[in-house]
Protein backbone atom coordinates (compact mmCIF):
# COMPACT_ATOMS: atom_id res chain seq x y z
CA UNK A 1 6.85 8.88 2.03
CA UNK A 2 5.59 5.40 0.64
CA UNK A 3 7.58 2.83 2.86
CA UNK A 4 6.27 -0.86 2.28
CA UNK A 5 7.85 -4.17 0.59
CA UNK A 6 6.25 -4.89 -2.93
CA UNK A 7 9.71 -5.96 -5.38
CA UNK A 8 11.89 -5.91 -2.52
CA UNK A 9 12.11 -8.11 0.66
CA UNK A 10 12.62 -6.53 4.22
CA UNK A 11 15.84 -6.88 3.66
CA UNK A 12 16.11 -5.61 0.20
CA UNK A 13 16.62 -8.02 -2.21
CA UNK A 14 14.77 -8.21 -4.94
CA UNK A 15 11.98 -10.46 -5.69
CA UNK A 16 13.25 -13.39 -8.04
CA UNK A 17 12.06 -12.77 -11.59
CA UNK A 18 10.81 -16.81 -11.74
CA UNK A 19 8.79 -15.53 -8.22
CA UNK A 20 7.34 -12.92 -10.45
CA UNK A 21 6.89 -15.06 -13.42
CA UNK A 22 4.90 -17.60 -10.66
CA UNK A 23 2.37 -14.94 -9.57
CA UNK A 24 1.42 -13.64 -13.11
CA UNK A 25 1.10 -17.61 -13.87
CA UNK A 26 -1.55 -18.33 -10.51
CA UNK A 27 -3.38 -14.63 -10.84
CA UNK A 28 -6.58 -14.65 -12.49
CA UNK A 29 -7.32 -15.05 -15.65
CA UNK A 30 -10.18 -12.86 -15.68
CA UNK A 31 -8.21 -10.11 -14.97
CA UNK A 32 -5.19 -11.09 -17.39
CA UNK A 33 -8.08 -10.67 -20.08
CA UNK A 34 -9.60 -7.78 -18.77
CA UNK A 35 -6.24 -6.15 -18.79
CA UNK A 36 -5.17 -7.00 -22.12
CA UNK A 37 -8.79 -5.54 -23.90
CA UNK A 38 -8.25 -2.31 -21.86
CA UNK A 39 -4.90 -1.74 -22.85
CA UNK A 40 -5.55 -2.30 -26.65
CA UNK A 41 -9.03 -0.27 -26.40
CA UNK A 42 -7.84 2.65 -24.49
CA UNK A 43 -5.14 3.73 -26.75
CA UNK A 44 -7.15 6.43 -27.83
CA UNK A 45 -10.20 8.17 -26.10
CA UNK A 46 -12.68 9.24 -28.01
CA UNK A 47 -15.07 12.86 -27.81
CA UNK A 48 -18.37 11.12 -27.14
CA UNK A 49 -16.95 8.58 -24.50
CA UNK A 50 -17.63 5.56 -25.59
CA UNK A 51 -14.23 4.26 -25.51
CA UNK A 52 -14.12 5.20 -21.13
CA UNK A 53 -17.46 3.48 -20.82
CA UNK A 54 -16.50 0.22 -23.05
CA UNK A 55 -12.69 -0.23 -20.48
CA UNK A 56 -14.84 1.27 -17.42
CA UNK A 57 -17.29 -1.06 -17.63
CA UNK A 58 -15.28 -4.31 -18.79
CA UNK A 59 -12.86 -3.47 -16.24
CA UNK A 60 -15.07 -2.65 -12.78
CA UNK A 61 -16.62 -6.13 -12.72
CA UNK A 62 -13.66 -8.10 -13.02
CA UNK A 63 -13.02 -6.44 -9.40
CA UNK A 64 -16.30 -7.84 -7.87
CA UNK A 65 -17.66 -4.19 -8.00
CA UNK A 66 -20.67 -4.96 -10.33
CA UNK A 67 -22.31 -6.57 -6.74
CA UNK A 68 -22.69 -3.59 -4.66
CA UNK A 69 -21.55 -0.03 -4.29
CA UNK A 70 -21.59 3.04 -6.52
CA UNK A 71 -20.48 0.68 -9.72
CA UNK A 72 -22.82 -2.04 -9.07
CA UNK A 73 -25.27 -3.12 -11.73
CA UNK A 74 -27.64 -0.74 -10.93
CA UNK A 75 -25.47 2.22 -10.44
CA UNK A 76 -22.92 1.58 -12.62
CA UNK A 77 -23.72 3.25 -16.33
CA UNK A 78 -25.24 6.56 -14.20
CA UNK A 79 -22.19 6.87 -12.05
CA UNK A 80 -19.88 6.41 -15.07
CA UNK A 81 -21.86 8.79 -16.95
CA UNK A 82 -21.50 11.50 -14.12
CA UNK A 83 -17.66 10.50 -13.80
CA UNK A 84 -17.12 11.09 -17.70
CA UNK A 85 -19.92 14.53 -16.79
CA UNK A 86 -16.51 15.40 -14.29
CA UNK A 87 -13.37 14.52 -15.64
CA UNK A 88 -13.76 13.36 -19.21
CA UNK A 89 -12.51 17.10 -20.71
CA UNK A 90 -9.23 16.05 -18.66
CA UNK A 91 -8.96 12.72 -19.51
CA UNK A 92 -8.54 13.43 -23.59
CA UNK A 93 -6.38 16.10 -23.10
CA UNK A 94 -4.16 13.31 -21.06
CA UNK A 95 -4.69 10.83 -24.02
CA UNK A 96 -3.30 13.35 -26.59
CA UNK A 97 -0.29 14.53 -24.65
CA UNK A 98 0.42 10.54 -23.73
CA UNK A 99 -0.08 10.04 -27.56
CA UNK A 100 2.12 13.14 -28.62
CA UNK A 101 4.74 11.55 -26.29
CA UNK A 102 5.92 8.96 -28.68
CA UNK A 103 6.85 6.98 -26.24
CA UNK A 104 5.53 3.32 -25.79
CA UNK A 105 2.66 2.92 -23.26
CA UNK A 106 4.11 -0.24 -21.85
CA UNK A 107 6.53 1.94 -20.58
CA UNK A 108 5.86 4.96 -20.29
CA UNK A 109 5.76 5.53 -16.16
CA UNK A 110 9.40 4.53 -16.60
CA UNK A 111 10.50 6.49 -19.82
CA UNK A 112 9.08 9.53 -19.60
CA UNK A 113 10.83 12.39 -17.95
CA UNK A 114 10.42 12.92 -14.32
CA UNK A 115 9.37 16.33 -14.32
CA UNK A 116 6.72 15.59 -16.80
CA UNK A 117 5.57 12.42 -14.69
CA UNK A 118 5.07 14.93 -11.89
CA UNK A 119 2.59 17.05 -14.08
CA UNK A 120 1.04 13.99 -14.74
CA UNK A 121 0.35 12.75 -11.33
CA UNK A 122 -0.67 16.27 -10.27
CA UNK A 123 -3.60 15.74 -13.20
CA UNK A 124 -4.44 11.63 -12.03
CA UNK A 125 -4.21 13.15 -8.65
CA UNK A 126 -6.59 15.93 -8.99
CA UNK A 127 -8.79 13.86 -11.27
CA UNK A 128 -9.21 11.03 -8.35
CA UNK A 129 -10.36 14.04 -6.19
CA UNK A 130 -13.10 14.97 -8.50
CA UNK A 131 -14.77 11.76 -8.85
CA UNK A 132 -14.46 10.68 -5.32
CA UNK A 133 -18.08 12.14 -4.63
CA UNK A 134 -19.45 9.59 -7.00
CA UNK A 135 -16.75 6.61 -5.97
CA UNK A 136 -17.59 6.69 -2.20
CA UNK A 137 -18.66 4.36 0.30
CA UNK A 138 -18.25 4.02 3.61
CA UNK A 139 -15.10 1.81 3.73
CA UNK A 140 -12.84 3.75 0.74
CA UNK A 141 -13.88 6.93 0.55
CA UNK A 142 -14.39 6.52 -3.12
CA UNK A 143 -10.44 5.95 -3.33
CA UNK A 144 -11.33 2.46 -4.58
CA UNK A 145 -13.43 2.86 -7.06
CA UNK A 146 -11.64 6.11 -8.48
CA UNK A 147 -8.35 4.25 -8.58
CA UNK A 148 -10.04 1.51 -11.01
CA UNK A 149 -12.11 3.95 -13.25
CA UNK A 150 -8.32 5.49 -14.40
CA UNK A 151 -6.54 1.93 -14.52
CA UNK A 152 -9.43 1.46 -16.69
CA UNK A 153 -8.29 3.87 -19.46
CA UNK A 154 -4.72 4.71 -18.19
CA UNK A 155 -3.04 1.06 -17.59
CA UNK A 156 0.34 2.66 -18.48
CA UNK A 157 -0.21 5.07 -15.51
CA UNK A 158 -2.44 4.29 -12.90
CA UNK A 159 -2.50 1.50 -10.30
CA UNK A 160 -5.89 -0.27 -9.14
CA UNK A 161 -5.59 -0.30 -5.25
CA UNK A 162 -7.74 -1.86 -3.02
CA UNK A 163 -8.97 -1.08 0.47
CA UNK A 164 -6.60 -3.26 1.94
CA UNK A 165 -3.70 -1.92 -0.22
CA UNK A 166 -4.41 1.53 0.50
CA UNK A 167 -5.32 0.98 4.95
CA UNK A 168 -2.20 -1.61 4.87
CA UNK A 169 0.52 -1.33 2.51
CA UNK A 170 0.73 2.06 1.30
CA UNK A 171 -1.22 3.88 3.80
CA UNK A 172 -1.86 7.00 1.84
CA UNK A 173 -4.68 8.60 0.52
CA UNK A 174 -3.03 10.34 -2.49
CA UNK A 175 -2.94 8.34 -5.63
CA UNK A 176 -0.28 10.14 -7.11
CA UNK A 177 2.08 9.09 -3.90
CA UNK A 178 1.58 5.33 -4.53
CA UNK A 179 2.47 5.56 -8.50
CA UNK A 180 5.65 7.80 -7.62
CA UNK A 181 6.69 5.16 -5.52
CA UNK A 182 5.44 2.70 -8.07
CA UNK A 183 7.74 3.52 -10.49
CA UNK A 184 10.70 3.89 -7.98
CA UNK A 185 9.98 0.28 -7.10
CA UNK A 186 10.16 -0.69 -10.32
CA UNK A 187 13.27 1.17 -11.73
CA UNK A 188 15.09 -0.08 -8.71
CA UNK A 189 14.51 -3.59 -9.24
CA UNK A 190 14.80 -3.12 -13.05
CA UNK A 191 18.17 -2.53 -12.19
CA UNK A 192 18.61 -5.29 -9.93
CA UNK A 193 17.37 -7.56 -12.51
CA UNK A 194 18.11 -6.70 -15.80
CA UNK A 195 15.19 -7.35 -16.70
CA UNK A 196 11.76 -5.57 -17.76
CA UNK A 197 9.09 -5.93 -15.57
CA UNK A 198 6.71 -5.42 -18.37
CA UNK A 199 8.13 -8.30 -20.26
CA UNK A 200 7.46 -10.98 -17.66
CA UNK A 201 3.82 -12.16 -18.27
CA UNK A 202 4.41 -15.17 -20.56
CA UNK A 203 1.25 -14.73 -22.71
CA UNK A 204 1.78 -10.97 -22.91
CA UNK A 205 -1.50 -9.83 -21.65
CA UNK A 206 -0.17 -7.94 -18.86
CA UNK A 207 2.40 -5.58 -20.91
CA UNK A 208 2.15 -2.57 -19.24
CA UNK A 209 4.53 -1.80 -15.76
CA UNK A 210 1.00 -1.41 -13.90
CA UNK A 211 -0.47 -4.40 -14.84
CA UNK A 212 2.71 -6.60 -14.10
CA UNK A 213 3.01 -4.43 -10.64
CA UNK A 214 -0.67 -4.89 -9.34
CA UNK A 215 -0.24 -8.61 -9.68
CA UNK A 216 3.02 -8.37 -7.05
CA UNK A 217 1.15 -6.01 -5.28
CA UNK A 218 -2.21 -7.93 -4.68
CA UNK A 219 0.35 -10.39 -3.45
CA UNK A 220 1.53 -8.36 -1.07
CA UNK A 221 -0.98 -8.17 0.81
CA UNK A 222 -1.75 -9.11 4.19
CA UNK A 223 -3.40 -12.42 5.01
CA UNK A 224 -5.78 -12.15 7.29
């Protein structure tokens, strides 16, 4: 079990919505845009691909991964082909049954049923496993890189975690652990608050529970 302090302080209050409001405002603006395209252009994936190569590779160079590593510059557009090669069968047949849903993608981690969500995780899950062969290096273990090729076309879903994130804050290795506790997070503070998590970027880029959550999450963690 995921035990770390994201929306909640060590001693369990939540994180002042203004506090929230203040990171979205300071985060960068790269990413704000990055996260707005790939939310409007993943709405529906298409046979061929195209649509998980346009988000993939708009989204993996915002995180500084275009320098080195299996998405660099070089590597990128073969190792995205060969991720498509591996899971792209399993990523429609998520699209459709999101899109069959009816429910709104900004908040759908929250709305849908729990049961369901489970079934979902055990797919992102078992998807992350497939294309870590093509995401590793040395220091993730592909975890990375496979956490930020789903963001890419599940931003309703999926979180992007970083090395640090995963060795120091949610020390797991299963991606379906840290969204479970994601949206626990979130629902707890939801009630706390009020509010909407989703609803708290100001220029309503970042309108998905994700997007809003990564920024409290990079946050998070540790300097130094």
């Amino acid at each position: 079990m995921i035990k770390c302090n994201i929306l909640f302080d060590i001693n369990g209050a939540p994180m002042p919505p203004n506090k929230v409001i203040d990171e979205i405002k300071e985060f960068k603006e790269a990413f704000k845009n990055v996260s707005r395209d790939i939310i409007r252009g993943s709405r529906v994936l298409d046979e061929e691909g195209k649509v998980f190569f346009n988000c993939t590779s708009r989204l993996l160079p915002s995180f500084g991964m275009s320098r080195k590593g299996p998405f660099d510059n070089k590597h990128r557009e073969g190792n995205l082909h060969a991720c498509w090669h591996a899971i792209g069968t399993d990523l429609l047949e998520l699209n459709r049954f999101i899109i069959s849903s009816g429910l709104l993608r900004e908040r759908l981690l929250l709305d849908i049923d729990e049961s369901v969500l489970e079934d979902l995780l055990s797919q992102i899950w078992r998807m992350t496993k497939d294309i870590l062969p093509i995401s590793w290096t040395e220091n993730s273990f592909g975890l990375v890189g496979a956490s930020k090729v789903l963001f890419s076309v599940f931003p309703e879903l999926v979180l992007p975690v970083d090395n640090v994130q995963w060795n120091k804050i949610f020390k797991t290795v299963d991606i379906s652990d840290v969204i479970h506790f994601m949206a626990q997070d979130i629902q707890k503070w939801e009630a706390k608050t009020n509010l909407h998590l989703n609803s708290l970027d100001p220029t309503g880029r970042l309108s998905t529970l994700p997007t809003v959550y990564n920024v409290v999450a990079m946050a998070a963690r540790p300097i130094g």
